[in-house]
C-alpha atoms as a PDB file:
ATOM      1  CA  UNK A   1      -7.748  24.763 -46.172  1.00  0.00           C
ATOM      2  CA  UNK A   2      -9.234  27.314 -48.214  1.00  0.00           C
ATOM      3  CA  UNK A   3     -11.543  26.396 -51.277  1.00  0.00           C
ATOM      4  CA  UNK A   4     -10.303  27.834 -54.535  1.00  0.00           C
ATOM      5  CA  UNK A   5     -13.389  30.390 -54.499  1.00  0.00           C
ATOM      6  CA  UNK A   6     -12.722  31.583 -51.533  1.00  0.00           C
ATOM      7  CA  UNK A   7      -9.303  32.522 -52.250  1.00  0.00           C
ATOM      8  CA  UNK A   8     -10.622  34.378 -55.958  1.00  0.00           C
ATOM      9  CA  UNK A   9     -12.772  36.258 -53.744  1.00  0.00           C
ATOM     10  CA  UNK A  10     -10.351  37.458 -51.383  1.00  0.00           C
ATOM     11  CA  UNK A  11      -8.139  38.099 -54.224  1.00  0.00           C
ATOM     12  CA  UNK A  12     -10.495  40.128 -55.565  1.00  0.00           C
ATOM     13  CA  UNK A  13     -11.102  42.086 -52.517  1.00  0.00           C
ATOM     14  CA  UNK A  14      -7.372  42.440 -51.747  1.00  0.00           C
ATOM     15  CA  UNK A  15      -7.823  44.411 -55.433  1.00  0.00           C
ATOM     16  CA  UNK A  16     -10.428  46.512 -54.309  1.00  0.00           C
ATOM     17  CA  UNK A  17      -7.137  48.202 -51.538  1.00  0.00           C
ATOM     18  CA  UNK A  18      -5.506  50.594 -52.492  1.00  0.00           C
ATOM     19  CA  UNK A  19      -1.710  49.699 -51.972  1.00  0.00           C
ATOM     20  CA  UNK A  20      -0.764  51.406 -49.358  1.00  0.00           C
ATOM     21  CA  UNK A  21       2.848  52.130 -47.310  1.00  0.00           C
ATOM     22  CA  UNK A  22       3.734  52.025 -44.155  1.00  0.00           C
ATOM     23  CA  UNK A  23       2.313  54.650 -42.428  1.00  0.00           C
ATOM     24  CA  UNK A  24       4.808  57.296 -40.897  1.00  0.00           C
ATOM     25  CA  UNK A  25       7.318  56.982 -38.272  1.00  0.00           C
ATOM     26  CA  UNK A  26       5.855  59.030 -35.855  1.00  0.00           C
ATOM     27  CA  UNK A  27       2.179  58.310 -36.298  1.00  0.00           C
ATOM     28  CA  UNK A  28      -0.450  59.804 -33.729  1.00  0.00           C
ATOM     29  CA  UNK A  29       1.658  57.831 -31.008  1.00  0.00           C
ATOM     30  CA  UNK A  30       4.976  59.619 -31.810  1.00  0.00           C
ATOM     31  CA  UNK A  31       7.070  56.687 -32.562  1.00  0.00           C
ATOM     32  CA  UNK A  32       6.060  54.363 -35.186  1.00  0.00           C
ATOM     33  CA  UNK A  33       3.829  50.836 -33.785  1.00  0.00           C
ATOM     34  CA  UNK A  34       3.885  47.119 -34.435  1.00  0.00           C
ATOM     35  CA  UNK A  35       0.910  44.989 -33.496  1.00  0.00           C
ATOM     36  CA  UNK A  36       2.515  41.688 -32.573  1.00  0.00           C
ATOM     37  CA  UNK A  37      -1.053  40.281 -31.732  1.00  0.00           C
ATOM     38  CA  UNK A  38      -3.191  40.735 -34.507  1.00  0.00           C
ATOM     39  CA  UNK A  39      -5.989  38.174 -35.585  1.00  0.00           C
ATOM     40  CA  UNK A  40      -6.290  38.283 -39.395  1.00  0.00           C
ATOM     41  CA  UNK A  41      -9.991  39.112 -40.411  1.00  0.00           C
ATOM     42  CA  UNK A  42     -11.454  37.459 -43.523  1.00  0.00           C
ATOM     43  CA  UNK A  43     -11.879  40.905 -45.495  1.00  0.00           C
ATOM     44  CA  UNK A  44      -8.264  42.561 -46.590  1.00  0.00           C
ATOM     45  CA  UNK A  45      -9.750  45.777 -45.819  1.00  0.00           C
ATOM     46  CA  UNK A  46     -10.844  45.089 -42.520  1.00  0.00           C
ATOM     47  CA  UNK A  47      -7.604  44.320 -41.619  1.00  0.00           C
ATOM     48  CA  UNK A  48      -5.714  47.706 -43.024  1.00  0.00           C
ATOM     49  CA  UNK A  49      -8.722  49.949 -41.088  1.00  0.00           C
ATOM     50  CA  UNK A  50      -7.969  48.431 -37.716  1.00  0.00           C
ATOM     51  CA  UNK A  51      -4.640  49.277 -38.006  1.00  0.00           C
ATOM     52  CA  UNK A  52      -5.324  52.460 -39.537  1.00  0.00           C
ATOM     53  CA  UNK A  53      -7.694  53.721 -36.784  1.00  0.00           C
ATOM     54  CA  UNK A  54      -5.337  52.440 -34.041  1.00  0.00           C
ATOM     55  CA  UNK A  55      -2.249  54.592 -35.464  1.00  0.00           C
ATOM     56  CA  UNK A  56      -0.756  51.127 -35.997  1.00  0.00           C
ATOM     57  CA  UNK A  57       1.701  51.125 -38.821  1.00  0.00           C
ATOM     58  CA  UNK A  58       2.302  47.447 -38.785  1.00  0.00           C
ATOM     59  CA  UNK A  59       1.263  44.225 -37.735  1.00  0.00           C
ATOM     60  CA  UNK A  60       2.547  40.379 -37.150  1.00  0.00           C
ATOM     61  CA  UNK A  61      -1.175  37.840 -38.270  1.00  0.00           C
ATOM     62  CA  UNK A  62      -1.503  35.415 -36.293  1.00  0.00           C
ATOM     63  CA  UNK A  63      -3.015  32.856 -39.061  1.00  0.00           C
ATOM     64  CA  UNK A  64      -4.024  28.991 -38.897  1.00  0.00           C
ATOM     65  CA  UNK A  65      -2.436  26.523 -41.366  1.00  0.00           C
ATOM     66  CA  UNK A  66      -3.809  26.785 -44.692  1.00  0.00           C
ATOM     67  CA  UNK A  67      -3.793  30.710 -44.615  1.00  0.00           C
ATOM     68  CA  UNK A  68      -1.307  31.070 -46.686  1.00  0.00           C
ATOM     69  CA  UNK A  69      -3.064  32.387 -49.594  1.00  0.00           C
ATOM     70  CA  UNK A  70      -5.371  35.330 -47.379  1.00  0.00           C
ATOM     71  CA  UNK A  71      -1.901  36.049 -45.907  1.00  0.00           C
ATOM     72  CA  UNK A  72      -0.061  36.698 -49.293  1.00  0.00           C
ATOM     73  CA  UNK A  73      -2.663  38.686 -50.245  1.00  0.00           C
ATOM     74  CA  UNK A  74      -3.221  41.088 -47.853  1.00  0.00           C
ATOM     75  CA  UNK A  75       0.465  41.314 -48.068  1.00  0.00           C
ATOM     76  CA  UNK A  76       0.465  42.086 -51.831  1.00  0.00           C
ATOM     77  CA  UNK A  77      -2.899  44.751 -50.724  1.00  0.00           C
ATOM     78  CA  UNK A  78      -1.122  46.569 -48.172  1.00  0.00           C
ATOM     79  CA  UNK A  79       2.673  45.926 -48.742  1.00  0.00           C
ATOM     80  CA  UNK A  80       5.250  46.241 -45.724  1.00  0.00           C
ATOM     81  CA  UNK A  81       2.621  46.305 -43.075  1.00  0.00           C
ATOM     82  CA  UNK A  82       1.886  42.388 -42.419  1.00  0.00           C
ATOM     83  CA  UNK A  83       4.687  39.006 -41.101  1.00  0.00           C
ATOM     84  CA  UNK A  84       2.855  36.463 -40.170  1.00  0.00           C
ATOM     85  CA  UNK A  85       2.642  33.378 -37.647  1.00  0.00           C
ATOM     86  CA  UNK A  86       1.423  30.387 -38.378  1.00  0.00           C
ATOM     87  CA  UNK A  87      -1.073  28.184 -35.550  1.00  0.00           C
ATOM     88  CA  UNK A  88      -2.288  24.566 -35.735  1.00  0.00           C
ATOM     89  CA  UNK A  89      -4.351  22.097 -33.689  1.00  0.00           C
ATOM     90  CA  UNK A  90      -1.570  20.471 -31.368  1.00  0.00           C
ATOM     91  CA  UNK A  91      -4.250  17.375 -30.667  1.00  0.00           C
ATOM     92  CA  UNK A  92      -3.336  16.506 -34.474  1.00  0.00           C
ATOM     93  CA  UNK A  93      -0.671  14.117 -35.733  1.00  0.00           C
ATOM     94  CA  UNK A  94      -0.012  16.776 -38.668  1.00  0.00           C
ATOM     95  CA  UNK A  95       0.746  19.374 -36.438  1.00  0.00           C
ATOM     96  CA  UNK A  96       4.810  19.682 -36.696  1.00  0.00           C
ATOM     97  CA  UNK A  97       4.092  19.371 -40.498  1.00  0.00           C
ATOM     98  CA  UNK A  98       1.562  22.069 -40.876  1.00  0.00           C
ATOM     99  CA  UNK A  99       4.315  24.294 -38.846  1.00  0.00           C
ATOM    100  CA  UNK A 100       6.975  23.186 -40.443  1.00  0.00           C
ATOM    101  CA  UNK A 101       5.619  23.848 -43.953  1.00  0.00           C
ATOM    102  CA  UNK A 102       4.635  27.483 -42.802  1.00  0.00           C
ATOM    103  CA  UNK A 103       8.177  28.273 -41.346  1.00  0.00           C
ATOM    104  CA  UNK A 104       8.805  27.483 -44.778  1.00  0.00           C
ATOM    105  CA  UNK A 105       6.520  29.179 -46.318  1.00  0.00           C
ATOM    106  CA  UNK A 106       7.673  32.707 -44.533  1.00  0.00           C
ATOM    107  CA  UNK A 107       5.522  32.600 -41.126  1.00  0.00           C
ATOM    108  CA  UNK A 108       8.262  34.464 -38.504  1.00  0.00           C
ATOM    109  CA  UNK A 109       6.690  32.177 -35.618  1.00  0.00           C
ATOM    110  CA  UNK A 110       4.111  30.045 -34.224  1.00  0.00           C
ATOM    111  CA  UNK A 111       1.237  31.312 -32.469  1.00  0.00           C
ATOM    112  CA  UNK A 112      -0.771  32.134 -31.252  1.00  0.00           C
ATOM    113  CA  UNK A 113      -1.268  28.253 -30.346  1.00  0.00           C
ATOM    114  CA  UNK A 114      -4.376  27.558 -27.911  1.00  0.00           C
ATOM    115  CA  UNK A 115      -4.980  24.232 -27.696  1.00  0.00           C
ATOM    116  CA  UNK A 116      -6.431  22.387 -24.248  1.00  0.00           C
ATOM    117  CA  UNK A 117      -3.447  21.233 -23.404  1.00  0.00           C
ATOM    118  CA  UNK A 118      -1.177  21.356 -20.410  1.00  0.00           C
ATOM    119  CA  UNK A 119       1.848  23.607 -20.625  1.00  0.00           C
ATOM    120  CA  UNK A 120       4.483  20.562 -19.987  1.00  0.00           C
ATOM    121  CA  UNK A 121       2.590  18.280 -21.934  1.00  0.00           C
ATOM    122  CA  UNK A 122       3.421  16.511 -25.518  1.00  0.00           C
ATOM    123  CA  UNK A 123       1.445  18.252 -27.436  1.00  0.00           C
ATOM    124  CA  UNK A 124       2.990  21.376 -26.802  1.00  0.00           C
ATOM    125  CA  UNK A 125       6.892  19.980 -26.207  1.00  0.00           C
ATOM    126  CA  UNK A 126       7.253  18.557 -29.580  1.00  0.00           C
ATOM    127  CA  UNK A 127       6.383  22.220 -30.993  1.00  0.00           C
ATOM    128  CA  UNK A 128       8.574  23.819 -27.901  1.00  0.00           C
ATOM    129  CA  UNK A 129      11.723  21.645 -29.487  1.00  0.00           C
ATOM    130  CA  UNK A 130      10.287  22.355 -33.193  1.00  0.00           C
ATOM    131  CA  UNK A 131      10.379  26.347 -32.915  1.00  0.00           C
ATOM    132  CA  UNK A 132      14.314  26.013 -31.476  1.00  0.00           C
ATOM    133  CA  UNK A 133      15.196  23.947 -34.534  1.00  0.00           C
ATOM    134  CA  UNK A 134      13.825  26.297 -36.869  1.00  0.00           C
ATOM    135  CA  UNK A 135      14.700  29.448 -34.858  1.00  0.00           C
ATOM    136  CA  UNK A 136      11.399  30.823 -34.516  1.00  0.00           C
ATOM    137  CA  UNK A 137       9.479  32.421 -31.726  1.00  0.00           C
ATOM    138  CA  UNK A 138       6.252  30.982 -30.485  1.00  0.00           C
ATOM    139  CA  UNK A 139       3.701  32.593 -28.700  1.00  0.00           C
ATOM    140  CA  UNK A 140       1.394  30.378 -26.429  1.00  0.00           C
ATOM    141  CA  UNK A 141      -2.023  31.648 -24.577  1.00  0.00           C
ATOM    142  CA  UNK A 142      -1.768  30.825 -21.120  1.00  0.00           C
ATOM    143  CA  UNK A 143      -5.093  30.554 -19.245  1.00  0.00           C
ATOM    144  CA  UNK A 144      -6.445  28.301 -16.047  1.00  0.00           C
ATOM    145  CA  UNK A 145     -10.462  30.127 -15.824  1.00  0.00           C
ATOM    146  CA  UNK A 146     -12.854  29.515 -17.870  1.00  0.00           C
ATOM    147  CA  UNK A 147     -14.535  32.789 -19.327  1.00  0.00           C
ATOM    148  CA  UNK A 148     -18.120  31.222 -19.945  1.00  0.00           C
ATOM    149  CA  UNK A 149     -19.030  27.956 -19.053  1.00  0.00           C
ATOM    150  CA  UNK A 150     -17.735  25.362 -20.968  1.00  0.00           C
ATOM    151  CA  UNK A 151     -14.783  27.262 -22.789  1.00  0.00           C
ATOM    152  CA  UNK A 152     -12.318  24.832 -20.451  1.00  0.00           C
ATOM    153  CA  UNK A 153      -9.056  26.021 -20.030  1.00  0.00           C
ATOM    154  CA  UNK A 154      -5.555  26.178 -22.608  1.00  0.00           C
ATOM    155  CA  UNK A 155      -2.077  25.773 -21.840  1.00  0.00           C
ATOM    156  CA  UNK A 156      -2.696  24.882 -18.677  1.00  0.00           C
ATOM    157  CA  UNK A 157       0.171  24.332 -15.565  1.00  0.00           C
ATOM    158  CA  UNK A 158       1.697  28.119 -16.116  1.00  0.00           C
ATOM    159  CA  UNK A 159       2.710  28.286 -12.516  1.00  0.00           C
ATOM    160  CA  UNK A 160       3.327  25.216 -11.885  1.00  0.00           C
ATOM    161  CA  UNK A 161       5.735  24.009 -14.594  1.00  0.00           C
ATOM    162  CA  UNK A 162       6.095  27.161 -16.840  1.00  0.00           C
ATOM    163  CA  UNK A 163       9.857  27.697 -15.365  1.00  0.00           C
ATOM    164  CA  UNK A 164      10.572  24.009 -15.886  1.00  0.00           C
ATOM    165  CA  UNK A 165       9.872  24.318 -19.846  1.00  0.00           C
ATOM    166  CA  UNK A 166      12.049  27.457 -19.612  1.00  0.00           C
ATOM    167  CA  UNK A 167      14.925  25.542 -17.932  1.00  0.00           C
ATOM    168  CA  UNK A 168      14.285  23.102 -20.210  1.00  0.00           C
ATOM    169  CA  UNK A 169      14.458  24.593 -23.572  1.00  0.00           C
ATOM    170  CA  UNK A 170      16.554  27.171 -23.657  1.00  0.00           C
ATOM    171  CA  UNK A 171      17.401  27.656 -27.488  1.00  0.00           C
ATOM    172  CA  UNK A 172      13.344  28.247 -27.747  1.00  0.00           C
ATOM    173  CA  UNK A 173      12.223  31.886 -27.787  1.00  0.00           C
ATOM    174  CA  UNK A 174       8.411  32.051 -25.887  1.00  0.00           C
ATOM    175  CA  UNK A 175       6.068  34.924 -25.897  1.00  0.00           C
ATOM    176  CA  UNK A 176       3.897  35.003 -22.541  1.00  0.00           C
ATOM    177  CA  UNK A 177       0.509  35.603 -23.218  1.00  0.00           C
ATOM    178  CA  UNK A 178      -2.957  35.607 -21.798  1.00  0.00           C
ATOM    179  CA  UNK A 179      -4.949  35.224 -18.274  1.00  0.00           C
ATOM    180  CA  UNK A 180      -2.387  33.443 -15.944  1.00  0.00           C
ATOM    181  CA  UNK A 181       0.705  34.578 -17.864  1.00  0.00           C
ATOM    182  CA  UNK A 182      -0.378  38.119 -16.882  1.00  0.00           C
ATOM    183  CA  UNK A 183      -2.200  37.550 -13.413  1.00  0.00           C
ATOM    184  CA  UNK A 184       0.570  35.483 -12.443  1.00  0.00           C
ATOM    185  CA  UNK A 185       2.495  39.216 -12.811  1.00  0.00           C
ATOM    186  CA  UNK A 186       1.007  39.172  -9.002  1.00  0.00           C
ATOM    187  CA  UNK A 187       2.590  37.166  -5.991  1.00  0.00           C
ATOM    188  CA  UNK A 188      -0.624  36.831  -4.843  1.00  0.00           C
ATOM    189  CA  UNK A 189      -2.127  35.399  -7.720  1.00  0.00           C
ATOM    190  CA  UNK A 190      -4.420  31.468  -7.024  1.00  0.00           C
ATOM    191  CA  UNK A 191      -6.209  31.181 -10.263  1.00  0.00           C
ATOM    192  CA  UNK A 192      -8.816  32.597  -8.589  1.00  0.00           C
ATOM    193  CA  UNK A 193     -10.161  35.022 -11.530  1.00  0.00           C
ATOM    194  CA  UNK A 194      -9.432  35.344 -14.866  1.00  0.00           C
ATOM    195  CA  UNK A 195      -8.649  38.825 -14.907  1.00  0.00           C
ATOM    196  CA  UNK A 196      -7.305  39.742 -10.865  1.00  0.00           C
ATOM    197  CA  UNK A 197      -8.119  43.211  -9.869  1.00  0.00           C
ATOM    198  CA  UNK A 198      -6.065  45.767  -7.014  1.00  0.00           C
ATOM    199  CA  UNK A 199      -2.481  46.118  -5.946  1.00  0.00           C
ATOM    200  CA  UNK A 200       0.116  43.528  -7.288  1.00  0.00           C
ATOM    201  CA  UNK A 201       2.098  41.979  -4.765  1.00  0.00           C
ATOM    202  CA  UNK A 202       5.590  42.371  -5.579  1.00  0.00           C
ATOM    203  CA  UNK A 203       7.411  39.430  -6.376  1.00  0.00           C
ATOM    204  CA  UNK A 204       5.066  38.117  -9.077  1.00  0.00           C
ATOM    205  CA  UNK A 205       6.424  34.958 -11.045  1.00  0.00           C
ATOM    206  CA  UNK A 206       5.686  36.321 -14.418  1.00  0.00           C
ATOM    207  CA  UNK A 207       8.207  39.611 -13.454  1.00  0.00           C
ATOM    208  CA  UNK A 208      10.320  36.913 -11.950  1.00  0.00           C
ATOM    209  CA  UNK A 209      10.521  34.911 -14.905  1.00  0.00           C
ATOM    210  CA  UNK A 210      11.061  37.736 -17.191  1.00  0.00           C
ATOM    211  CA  UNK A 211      14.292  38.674 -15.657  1.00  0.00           C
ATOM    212  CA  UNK A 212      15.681  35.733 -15.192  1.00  0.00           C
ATOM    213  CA  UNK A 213      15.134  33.781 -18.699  1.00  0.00           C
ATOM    214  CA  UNK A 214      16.634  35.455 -21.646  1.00  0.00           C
ATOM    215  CA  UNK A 215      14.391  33.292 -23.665  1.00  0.00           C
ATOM    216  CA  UNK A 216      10.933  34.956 -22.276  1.00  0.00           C
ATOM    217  CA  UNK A 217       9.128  37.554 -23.758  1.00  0.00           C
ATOM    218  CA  UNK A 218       5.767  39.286 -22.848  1.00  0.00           C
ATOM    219  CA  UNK A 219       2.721  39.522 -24.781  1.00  0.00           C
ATOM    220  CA  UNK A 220       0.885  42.858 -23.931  1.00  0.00           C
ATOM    221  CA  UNK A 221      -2.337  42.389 -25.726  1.00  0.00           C
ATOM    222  CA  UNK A 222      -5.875  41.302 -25.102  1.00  0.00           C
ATOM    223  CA  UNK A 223      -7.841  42.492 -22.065  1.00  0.00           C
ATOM    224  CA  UNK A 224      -4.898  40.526 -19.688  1.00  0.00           C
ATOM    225  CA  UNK A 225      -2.417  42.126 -20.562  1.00  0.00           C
ATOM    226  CA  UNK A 226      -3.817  45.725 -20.633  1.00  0.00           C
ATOM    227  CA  UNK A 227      -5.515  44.690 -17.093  1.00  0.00           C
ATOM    228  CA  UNK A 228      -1.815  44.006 -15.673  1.00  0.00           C
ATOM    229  CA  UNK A 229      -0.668  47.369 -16.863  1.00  0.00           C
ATOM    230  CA  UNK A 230      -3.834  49.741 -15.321  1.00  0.00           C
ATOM    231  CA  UNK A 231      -4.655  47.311 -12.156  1.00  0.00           C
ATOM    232  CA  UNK A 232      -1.600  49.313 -10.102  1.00  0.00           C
ATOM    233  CA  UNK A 233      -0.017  52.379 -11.927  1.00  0.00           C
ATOM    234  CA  UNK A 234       2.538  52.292  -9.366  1.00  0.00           C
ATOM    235  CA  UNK A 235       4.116  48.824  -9.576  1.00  0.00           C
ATOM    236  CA  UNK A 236       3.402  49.516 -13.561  1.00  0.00           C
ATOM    237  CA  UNK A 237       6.248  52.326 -14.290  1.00  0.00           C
ATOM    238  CA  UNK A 238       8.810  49.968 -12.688  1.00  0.00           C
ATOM    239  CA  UNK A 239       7.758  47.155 -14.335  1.00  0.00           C
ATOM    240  CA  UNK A 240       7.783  48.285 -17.664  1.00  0.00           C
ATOM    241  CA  UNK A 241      11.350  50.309 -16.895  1.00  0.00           C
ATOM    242  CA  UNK A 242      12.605  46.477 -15.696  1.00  0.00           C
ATOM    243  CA  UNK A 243      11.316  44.533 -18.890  1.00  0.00           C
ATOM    244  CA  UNK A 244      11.409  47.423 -21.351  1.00  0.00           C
ATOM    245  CA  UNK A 245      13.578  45.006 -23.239  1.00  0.00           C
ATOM    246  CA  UNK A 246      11.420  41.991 -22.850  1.00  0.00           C
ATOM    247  CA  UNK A 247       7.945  43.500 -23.525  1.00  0.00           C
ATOM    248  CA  UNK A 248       6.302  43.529 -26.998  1.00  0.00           C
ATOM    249  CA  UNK A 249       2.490  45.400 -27.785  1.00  0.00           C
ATOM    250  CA  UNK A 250      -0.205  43.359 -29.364  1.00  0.00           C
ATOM    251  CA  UNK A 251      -3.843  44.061 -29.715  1.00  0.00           C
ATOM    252  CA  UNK A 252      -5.371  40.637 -30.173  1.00  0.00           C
ATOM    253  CA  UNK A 253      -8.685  43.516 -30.471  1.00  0.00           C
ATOM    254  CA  UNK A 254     -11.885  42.676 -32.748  1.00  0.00           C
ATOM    255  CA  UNK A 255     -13.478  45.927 -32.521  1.00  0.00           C
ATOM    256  CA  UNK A 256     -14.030  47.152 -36.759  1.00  0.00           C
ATOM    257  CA  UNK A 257     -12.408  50.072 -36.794  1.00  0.00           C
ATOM    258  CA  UNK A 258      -9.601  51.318 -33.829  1.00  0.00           C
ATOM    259  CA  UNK A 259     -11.951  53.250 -32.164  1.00  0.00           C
ATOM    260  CA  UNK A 260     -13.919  50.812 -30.315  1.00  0.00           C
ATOM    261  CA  UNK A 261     -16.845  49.819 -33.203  1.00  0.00           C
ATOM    262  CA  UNK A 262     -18.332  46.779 -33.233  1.00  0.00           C
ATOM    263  CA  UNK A 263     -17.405  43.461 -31.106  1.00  0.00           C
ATOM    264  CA  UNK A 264     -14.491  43.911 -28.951  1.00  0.00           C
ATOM    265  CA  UNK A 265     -12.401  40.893 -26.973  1.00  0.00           C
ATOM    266  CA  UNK A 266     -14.751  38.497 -28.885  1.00  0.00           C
ATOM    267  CA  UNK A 267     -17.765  39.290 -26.748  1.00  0.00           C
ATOM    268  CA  UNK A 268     -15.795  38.068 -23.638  1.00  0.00           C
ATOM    269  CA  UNK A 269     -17.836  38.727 -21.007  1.00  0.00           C
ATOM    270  CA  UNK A 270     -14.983  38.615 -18.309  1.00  0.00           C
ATOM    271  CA  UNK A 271     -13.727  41.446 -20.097  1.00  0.00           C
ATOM    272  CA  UNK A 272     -16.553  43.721 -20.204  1.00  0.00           C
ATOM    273  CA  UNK A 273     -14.493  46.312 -19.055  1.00  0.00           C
ATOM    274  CA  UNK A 274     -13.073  46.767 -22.712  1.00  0.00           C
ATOM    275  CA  UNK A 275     -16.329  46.744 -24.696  1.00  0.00           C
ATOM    276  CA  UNK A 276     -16.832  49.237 -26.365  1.00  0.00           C
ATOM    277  CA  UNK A 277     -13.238  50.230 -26.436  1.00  0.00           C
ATOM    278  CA  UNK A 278     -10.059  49.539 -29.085  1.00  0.00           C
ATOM    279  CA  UNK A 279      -7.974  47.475 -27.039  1.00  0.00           C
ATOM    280  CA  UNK A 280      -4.888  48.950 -29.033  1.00  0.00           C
ATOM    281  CA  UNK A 281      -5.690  52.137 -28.178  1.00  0.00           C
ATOM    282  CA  UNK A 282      -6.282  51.819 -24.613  1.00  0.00           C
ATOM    283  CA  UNK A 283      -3.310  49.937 -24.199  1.00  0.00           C
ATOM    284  CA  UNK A 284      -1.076  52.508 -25.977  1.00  0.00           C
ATOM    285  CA  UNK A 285      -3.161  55.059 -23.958  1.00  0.00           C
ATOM    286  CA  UNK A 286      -1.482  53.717 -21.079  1.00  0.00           C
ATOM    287  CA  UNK A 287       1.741  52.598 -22.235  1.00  0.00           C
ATOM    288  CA  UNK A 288       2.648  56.122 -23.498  1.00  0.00           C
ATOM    289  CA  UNK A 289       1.672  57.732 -19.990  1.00  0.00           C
ATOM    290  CA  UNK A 290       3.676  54.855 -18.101  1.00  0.00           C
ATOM    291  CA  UNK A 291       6.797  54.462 -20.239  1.00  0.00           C
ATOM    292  CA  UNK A 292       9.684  56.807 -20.352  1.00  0.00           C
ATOM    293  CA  UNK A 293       9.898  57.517 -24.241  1.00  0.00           C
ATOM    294  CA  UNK A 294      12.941  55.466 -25.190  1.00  0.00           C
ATOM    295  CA  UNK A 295      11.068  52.374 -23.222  1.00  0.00           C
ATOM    296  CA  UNK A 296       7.959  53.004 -25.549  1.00  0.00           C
ATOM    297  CA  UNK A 297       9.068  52.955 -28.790  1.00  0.00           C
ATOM    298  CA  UNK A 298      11.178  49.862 -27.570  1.00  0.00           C
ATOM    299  CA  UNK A 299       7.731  48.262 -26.503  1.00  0.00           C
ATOM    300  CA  UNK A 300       5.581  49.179 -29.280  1.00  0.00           C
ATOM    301  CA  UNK A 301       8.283  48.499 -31.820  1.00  0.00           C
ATOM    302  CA  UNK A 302      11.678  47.924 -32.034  1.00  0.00           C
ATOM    303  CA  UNK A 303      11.654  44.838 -29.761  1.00  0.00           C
ATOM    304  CA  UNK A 304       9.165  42.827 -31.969  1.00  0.00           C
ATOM    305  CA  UNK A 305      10.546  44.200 -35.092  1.00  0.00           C
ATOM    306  CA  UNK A 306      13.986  42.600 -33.932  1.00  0.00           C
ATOM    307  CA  UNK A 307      12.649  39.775 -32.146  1.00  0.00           C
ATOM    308  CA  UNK A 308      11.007  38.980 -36.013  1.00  0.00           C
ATOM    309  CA  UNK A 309      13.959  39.646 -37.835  1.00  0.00           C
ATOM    310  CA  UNK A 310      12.034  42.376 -40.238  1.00  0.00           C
END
């Protein structure tokens, strides 16, 4: 929970933002973008000159419980360009309630929840049955490597049970994201790396998955997602023709501005090939030159937008 201070102060700097509206349709990226995957910084201008640098006209915060305050206002800074989702530690007995309230309170979905946890385990199944009851999506980070020593792994058991949940709840709406959702895009794929380099073998369970569950949806942010999308330009066009209905741009970038200043995937050093970089624009880079045009703005847009309800 924020301390009453805190939340004069970011009042205060909300003040100091000009109110601003969305930005145009067409933008830089001619068709208008929604960041599904975007981690809300402390500052309310911070936030707006990510998404103004990217080109991004809007963007879904992925908050923790007790937000609420920061989220409302950066909304009332920068009106029309910020929904929300709400996360919370799934180890603690207040967990539902903390969701529950923030459903409530206006969050559009859970997420990005990253707990160390296994995929099929209690933790996360009381929130899979929680988001169908209140008929939100919920996006989960998926990922069986550690990135330093000592991170440990979250949401662990994609391969292994992943289509199990699916069968399992199927009036829940979940957003693939992360490592093994993405590397698992690969037949080939033993949890041997984080971040799986070369050809994809066809037959991947992720693409598998996203065909055959009308519930599943794919995260494209972060340095996994981007990495399935450049590893094999080839397999990419098809894939993104197949799931163009499925798939759903996110940043989940930390660089300051949307051109690559500053700290980018958190100072993950598995994914030193982004530093440096603006993960949203070098994932739109390569959207825009793999998608047919009515498959981007479905990707970078309109699926989220409907998927949200905005």
């Amino acid at each position: 929970m924020i301390t009453r201070r805190t939340f004069l102060e970011t009042l205060a700097a909300a003040a100091l933002i000009p109110s601003l509206p969305p930005q145009p349709d067409a933008g830089e990226w001619g068709a208008p973008v929604f960041d599904l995957h975007f981690h809300m910084r402390p500052q309310p201008a911070a936030n707006v000159a990510h998404l103004d640098g990217a080109g991004i006209a809007k963007a879904n915060l992925l908050s923790r419980a007790g937000a609420l305050d920061q989220v409302k206002a950066l909304q009332a800074a920068a009106p029309g360009r910020f929904s929300w989702f709400s996360s919370a530690d799934l180890t603690k007995p207040d967990a539902e309630a903390l969701l529950t309230q923030a459903a409530k309170d206006g969050a559009r979905g859970f997420g990005e929840l990253k707990s160390h946890v296994a995929a099929d385990g209690p933790e996360l199944r009381r929130i899979y049955a929680l988001a169908a009851e209140l008929g939100v999506p919920i996006l989960i980070h998926f990922q069986e490597v550690d990135h330093f020593p000592g991170e440990g792994t979250w949401g662990t058991g994609f391969a292994r049970s992943f289509e199990g949940i699916l069968k399992a709840y199927p009036k829940t709406t979940f957003i693939g994201h992360a490592d093994a959702f993405w590397a698992n895009v690969s037949a080939d794929y033993k949890n041997e790396a984080a971040y799986p380099a070369g050809p994809i073998a066809r037959g991947g369970l992720t693409d598998r998955l996203l065909s055959d569950y009308a519930n599943l949806y794919g995260d494209l942010s972060a340095n996994s997602g981007n990495n399935a999308i450049t590893r094999d330009p080839e397999f990419t066009t098809g894939f993104l023709a197949r799931h163009q209905a499925k798939l759903m741009f996110g940043s989940d970038c930390s660089c300051a501005d949307g051109h690559g200043a500053g700290v980018s995937q958190a100072n993950n050093p598995a994914a030193s090939r982004l530093a440096g970089k603006c993960v949203a624009r070098e994932t739109l880079t390569a959207l825009k030159k793999a998608a047919a045009p009515a498959a981007f703005r479905r990707i970078v847009s309109e699926n989220a937008t409907a998927l949200l309800k905005l």
